[in-house]
C-alpha atoms as a PDB file:
ATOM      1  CA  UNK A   1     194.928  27.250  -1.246  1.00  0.00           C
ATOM      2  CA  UNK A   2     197.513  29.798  -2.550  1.00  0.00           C
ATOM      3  CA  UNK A   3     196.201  32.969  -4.201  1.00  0.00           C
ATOM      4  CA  UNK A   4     198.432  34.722  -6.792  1.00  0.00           C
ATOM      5  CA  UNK A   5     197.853  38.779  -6.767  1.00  0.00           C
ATOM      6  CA  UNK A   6     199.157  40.600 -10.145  1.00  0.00           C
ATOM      7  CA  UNK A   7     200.810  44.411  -9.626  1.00  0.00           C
ATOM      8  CA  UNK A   8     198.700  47.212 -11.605  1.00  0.00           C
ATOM      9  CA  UNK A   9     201.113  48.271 -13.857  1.00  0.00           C
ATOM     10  CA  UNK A  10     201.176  52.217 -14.066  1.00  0.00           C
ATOM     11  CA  UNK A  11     201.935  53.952 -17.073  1.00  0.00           C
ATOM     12  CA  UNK A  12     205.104  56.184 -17.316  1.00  0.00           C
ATOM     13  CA  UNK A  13     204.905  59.549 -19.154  1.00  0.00           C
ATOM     14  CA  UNK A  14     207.514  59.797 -21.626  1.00  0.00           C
ATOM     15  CA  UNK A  15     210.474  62.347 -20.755  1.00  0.00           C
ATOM     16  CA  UNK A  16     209.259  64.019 -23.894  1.00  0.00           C
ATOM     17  CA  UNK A  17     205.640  64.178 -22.863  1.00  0.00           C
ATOM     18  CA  UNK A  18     207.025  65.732 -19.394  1.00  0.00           C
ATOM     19  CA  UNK A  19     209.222  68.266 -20.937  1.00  0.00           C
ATOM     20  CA  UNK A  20     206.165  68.948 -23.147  1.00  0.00           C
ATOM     21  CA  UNK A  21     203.720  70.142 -20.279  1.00  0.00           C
ATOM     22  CA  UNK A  22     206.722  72.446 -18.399  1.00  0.00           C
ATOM     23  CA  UNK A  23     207.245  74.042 -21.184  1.00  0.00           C
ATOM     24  CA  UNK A  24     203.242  74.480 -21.578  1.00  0.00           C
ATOM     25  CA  UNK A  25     203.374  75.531 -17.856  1.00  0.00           C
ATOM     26  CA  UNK A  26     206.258  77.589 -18.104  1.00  0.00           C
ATOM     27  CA  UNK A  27     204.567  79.852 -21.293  1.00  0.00           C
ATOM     28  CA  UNK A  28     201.208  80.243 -19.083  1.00  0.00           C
ATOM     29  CA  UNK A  29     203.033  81.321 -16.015  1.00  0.00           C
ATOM     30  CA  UNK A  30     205.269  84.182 -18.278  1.00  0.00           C
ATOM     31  CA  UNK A  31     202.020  85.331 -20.445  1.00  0.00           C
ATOM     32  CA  UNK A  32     199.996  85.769 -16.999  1.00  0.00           C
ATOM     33  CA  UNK A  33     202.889  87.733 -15.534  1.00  0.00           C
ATOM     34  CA  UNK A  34     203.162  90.021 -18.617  1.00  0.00           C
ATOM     35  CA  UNK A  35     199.830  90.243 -18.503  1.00  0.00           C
ATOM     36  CA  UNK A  36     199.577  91.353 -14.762  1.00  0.00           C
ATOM     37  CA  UNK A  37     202.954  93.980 -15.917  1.00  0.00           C
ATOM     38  CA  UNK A  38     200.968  95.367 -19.217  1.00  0.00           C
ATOM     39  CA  UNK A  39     197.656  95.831 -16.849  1.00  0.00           C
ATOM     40  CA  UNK A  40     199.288  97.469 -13.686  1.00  0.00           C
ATOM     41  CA  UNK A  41     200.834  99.745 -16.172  1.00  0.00           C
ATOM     42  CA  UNK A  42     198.038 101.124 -17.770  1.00  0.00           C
ATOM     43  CA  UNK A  43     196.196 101.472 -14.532  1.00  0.00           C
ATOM     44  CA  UNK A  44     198.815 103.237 -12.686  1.00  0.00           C
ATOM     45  CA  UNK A  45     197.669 106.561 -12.859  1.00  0.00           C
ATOM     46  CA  UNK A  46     194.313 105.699 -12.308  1.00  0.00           C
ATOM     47  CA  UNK A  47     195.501 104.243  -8.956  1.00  0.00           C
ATOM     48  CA  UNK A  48     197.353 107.214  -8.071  1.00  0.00           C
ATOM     49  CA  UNK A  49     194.811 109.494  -9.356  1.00  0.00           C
ATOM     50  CA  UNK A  50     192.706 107.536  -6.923  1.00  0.00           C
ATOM     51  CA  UNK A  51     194.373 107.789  -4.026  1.00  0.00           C
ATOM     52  CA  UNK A  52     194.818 111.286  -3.832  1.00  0.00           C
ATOM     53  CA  UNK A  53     191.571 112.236  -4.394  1.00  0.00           C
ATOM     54  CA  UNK A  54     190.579 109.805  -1.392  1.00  0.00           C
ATOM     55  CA  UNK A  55     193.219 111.746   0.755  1.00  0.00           C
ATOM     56  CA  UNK A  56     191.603 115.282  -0.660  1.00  0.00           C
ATOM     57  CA  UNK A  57     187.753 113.605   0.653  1.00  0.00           C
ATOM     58  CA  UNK A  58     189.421 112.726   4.247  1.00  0.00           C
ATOM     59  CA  UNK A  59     191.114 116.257   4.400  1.00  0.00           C
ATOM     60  CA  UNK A  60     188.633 118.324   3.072  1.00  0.00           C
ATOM     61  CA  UNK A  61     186.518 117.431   6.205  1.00  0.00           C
ATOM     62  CA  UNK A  62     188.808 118.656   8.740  1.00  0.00           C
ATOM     63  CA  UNK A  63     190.461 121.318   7.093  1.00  0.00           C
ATOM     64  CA  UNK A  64     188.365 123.504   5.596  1.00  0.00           C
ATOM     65  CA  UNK A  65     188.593 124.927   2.541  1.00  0.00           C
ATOM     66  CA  UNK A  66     188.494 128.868   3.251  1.00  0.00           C
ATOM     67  CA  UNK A  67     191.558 127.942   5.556  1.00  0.00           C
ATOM     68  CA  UNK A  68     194.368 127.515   2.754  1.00  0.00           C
ATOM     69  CA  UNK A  69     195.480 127.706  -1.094  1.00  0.00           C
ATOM     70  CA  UNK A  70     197.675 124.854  -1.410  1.00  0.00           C
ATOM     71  CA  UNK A  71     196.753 121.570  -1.863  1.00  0.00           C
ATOM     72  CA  UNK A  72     197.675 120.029   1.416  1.00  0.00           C
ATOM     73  CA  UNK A  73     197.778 116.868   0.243  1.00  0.00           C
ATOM     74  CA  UNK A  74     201.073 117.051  -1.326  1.00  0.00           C
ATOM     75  CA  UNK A  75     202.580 119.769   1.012  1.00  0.00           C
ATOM     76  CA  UNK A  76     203.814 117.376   3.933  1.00  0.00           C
ATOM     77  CA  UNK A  77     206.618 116.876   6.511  1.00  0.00           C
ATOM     78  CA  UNK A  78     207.422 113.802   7.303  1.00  0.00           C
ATOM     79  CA  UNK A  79     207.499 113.471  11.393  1.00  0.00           C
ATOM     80  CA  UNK A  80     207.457 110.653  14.000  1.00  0.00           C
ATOM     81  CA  UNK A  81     205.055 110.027  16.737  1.00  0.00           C
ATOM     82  CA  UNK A  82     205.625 109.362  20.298  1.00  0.00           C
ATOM     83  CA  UNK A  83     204.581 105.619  20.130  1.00  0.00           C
ATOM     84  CA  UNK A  84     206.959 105.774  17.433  1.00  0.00           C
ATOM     85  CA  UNK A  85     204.801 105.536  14.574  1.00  0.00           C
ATOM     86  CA  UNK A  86     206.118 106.887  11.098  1.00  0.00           C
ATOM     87  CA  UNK A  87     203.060 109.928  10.729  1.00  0.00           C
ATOM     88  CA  UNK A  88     202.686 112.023   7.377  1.00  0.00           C
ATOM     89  CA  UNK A  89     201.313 115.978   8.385  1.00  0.00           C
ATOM     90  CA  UNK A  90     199.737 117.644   5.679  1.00  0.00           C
ATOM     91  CA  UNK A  91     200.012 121.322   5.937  1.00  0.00           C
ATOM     92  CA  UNK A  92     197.034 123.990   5.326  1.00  0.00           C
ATOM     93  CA  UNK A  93     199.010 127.280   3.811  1.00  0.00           C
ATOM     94  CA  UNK A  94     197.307 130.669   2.771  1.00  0.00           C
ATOM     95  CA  UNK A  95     199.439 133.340   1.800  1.00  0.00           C
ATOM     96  CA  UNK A  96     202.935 131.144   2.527  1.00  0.00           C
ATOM     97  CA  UNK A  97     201.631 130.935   6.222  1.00  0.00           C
ATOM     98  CA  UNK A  98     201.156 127.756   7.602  1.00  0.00           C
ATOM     99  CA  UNK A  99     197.483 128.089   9.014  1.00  0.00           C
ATOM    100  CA  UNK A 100     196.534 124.251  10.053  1.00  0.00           C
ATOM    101  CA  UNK A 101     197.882 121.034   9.947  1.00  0.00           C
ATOM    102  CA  UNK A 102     196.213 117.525   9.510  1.00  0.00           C
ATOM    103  CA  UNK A 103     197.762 113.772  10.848  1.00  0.00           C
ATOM    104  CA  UNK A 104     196.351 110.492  11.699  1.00  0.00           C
ATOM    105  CA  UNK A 105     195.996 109.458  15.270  1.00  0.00           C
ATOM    106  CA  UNK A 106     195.729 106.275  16.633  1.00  0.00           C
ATOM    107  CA  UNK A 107     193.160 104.791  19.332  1.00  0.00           C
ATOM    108  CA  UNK A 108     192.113 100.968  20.720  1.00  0.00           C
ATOM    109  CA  UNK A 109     188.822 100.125  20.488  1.00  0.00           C
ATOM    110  CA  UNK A 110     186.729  96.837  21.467  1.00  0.00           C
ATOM    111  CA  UNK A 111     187.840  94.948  18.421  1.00  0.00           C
ATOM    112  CA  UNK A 112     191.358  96.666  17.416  1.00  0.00           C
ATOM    113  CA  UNK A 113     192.525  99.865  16.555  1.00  0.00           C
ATOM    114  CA  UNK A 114     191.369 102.734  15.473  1.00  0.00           C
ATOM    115  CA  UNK A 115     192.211 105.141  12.872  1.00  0.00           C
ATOM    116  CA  UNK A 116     191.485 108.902  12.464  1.00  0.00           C
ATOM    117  CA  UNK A 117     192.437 111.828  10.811  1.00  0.00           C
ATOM    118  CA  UNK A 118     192.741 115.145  12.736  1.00  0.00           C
ATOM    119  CA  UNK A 119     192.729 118.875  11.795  1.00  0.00           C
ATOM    120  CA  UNK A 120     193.901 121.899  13.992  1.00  0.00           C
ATOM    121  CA  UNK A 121     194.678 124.971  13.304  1.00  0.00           C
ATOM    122  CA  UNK A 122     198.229 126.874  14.208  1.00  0.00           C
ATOM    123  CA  UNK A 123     196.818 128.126  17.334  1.00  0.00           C
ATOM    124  CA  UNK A 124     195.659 124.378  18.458  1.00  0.00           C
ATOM    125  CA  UNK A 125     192.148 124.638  18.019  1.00  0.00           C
ATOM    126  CA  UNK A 126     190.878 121.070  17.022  1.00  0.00           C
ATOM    127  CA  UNK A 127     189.263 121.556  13.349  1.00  0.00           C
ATOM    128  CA  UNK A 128     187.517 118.094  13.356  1.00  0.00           C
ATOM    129  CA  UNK A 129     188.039 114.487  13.846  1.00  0.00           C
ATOM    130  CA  UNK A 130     187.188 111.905  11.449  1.00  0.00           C
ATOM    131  CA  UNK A 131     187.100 107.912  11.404  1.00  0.00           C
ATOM    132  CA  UNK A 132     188.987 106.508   8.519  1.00  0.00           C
ATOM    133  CA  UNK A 133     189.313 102.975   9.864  1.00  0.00           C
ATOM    134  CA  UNK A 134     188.018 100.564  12.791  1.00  0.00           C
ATOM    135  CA  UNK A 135     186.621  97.301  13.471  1.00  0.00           C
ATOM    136  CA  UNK A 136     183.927  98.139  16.025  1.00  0.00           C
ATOM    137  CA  UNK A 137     180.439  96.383  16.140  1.00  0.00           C
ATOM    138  CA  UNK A 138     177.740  97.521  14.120  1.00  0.00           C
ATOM    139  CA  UNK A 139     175.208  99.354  15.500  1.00  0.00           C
ATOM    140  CA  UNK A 140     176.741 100.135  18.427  1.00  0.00           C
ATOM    141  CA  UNK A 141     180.443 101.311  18.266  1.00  0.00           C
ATOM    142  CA  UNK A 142     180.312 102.375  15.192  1.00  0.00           C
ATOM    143  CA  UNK A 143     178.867 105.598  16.259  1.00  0.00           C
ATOM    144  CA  UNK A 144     182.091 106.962  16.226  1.00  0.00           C
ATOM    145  CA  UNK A 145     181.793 107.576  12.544  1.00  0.00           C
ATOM    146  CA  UNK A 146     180.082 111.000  11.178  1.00  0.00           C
ATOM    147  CA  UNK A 147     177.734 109.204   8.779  1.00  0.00           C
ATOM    148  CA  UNK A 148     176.340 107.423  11.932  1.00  0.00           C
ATOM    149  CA  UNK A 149     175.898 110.139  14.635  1.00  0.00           C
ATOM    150  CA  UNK A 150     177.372 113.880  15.789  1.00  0.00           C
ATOM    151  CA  UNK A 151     179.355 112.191  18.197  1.00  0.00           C
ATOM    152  CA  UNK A 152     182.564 113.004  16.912  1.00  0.00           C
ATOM    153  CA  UNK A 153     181.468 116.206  15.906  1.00  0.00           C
ATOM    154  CA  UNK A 154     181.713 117.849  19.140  1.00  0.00           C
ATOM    155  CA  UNK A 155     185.526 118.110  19.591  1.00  0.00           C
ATOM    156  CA  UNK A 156     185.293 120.599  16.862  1.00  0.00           C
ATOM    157  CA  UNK A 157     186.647 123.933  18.422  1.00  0.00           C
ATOM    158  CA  UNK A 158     188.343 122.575  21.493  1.00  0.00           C
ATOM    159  CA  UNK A 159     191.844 122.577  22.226  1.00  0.00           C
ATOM    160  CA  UNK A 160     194.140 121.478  25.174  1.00  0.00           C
ATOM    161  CA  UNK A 161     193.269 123.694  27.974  1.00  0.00           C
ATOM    162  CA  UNK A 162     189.675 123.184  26.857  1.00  0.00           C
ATOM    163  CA  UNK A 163     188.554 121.324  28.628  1.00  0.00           C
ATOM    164  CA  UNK A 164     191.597 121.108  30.806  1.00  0.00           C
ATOM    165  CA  UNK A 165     193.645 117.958  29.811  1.00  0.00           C
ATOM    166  CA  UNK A 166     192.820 115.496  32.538  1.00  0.00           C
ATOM    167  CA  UNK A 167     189.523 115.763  31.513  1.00  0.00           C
ATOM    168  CA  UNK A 168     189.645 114.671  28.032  1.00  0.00           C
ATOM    169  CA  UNK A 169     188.116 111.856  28.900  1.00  0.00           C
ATOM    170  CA  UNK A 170     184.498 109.603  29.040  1.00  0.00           C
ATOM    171  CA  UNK A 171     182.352 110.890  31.756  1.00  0.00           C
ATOM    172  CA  UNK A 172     182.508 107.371  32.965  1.00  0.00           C
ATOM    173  CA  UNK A 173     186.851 107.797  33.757  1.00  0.00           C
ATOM    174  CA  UNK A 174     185.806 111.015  35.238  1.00  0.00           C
ATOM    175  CA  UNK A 175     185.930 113.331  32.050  1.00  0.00           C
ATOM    176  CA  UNK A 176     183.306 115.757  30.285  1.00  0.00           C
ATOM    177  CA  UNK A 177     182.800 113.346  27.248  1.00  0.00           C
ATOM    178  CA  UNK A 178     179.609 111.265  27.125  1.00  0.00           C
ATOM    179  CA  UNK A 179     180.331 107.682  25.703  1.00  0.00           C
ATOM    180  CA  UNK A 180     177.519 105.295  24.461  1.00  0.00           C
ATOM    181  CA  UNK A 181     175.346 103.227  26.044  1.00  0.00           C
ATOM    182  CA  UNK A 182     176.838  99.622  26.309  1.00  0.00           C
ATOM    183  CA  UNK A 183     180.136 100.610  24.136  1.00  0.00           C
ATOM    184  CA  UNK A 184     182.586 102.336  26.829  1.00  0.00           C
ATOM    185  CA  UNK A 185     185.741 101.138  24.958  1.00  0.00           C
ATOM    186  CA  UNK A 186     185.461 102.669  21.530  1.00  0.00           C
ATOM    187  CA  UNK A 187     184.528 106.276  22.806  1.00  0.00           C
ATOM    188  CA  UNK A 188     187.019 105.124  25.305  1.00  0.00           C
ATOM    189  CA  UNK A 189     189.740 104.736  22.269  1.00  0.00           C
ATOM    190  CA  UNK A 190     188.974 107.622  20.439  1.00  0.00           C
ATOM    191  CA  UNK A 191     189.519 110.073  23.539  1.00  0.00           C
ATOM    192  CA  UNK A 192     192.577 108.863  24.289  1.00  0.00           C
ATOM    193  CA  UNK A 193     193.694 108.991  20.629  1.00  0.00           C
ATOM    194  CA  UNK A 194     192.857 112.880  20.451  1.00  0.00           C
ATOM    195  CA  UNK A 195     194.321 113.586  23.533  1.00  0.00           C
ATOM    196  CA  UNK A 196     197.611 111.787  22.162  1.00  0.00           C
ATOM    197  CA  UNK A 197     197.190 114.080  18.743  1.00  0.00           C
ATOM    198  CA  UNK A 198     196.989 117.214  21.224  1.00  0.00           C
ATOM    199  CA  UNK A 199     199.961 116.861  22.975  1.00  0.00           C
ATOM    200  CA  UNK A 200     201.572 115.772  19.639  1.00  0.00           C
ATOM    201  CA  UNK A 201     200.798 119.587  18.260  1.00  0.00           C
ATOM    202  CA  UNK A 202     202.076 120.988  21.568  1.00  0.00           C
ATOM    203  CA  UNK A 203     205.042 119.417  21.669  1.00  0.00           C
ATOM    204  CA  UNK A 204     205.730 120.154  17.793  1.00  0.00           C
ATOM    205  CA  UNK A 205     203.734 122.995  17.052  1.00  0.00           C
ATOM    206  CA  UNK A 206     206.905 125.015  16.160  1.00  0.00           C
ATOM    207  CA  UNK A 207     208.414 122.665  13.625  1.00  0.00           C
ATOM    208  CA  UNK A 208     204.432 122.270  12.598  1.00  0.00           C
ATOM    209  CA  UNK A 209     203.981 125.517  11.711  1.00  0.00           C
ATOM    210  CA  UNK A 210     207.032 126.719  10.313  1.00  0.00           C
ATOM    211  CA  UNK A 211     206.715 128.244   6.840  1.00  0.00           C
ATOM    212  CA  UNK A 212     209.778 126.454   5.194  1.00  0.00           C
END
């Protein structure tokens, strides 16, 4: 027995239908993108308004306030670190004299790297450290941050030399710095991230300080 099988036959759009919907397409695309233009426009100096004020919140809290009469945020020098890394360093100034400086160092932690901000003063007296970024566990390396524990209060004050350089470290590498219970790494991080910022200042203090 021979069966006979008949082809679905499937519609064509016109070419006029076609040219229809790209133009259709084409008028969405160009409205959203003007749309996208018109709205990052008006919210430009919000962003940057923004922004700055963020910076001010991470300065303010490691270089005090009674220490300069700029605005540090916008007086900078652009400068590069040893692991090459392209670093901004906002300047405290009272009177024209340069009396602290501010930078972001860099640490590794359990689950990446960590970011912080850190204040001395000209004579390379730490002013504070603060967290600005990381990806450490909850609960238990995240005690690096200031809203979670003092731990990364008590650099305040020190400086190279104190305690002697070689023992900038966790008391478990031999140093005077406690780390925490179970999370050796991030304290870990962080310690070799200020020492890195120290030596840093010492080895640019002069072109820090300047008053240009």
């Amino acid at each position: 027995m021979t069966t006979t099988q008949t082809a679905t036959e499937v519609p064509v759009p016109s070419q006029t239908k076609m040219f229809k919907h790209g133009v259709i397409l084409c008028l969405f695309c160009l409205g959203f993108g003007l749309l996208l233009a018109i709205t990052n426009e008006i919210t430009l100096d919000d962003i940057e308004a923004r922004a700055i004020e963020d910076k001010q919140n991470s300065l303010s809290q490691v270089l005090p306030d009674e220490l300069h009469d700029n605005n540090p945020v916008t007086d900078t020098v652009a400068m590069v670190n040893a692991e090459g890394k392209a670093l901004t360093v906002f300047r405290a100034r009272k009177n024209g004299k340069v009396t602290g400086v501010a930078y972001e160092i860099f640490g590794t932690g359990y689950a990446g790297e960590i970011k912080l901000m850190m204040g001395i003063d000209a004579a390379g007296k730490l002013l504070g450290v603060r967290v600005l970024a990381h990806k450490e566990t909850p609960g238990l390396g995240d005690k690096i941050e200031v809203k979670k524990g003092p731990w990364i209060e008590r650099f305040t004050g020190l400086s190279m030399g104190n305690p002697p350089l070689e023992r900038w470290k966790v008391k478990k590498d031999g140093g005077d710095f406690d780390q925490f219970a179970g999370a050796t790494i991030t304290p870990r991080g962080v310690m070799v991230a200020i020492r890195s910022g120290l030596e840093f200042f010492a080895e640019n203090k002069t072109r820090l300080t300047e008053a240009d």
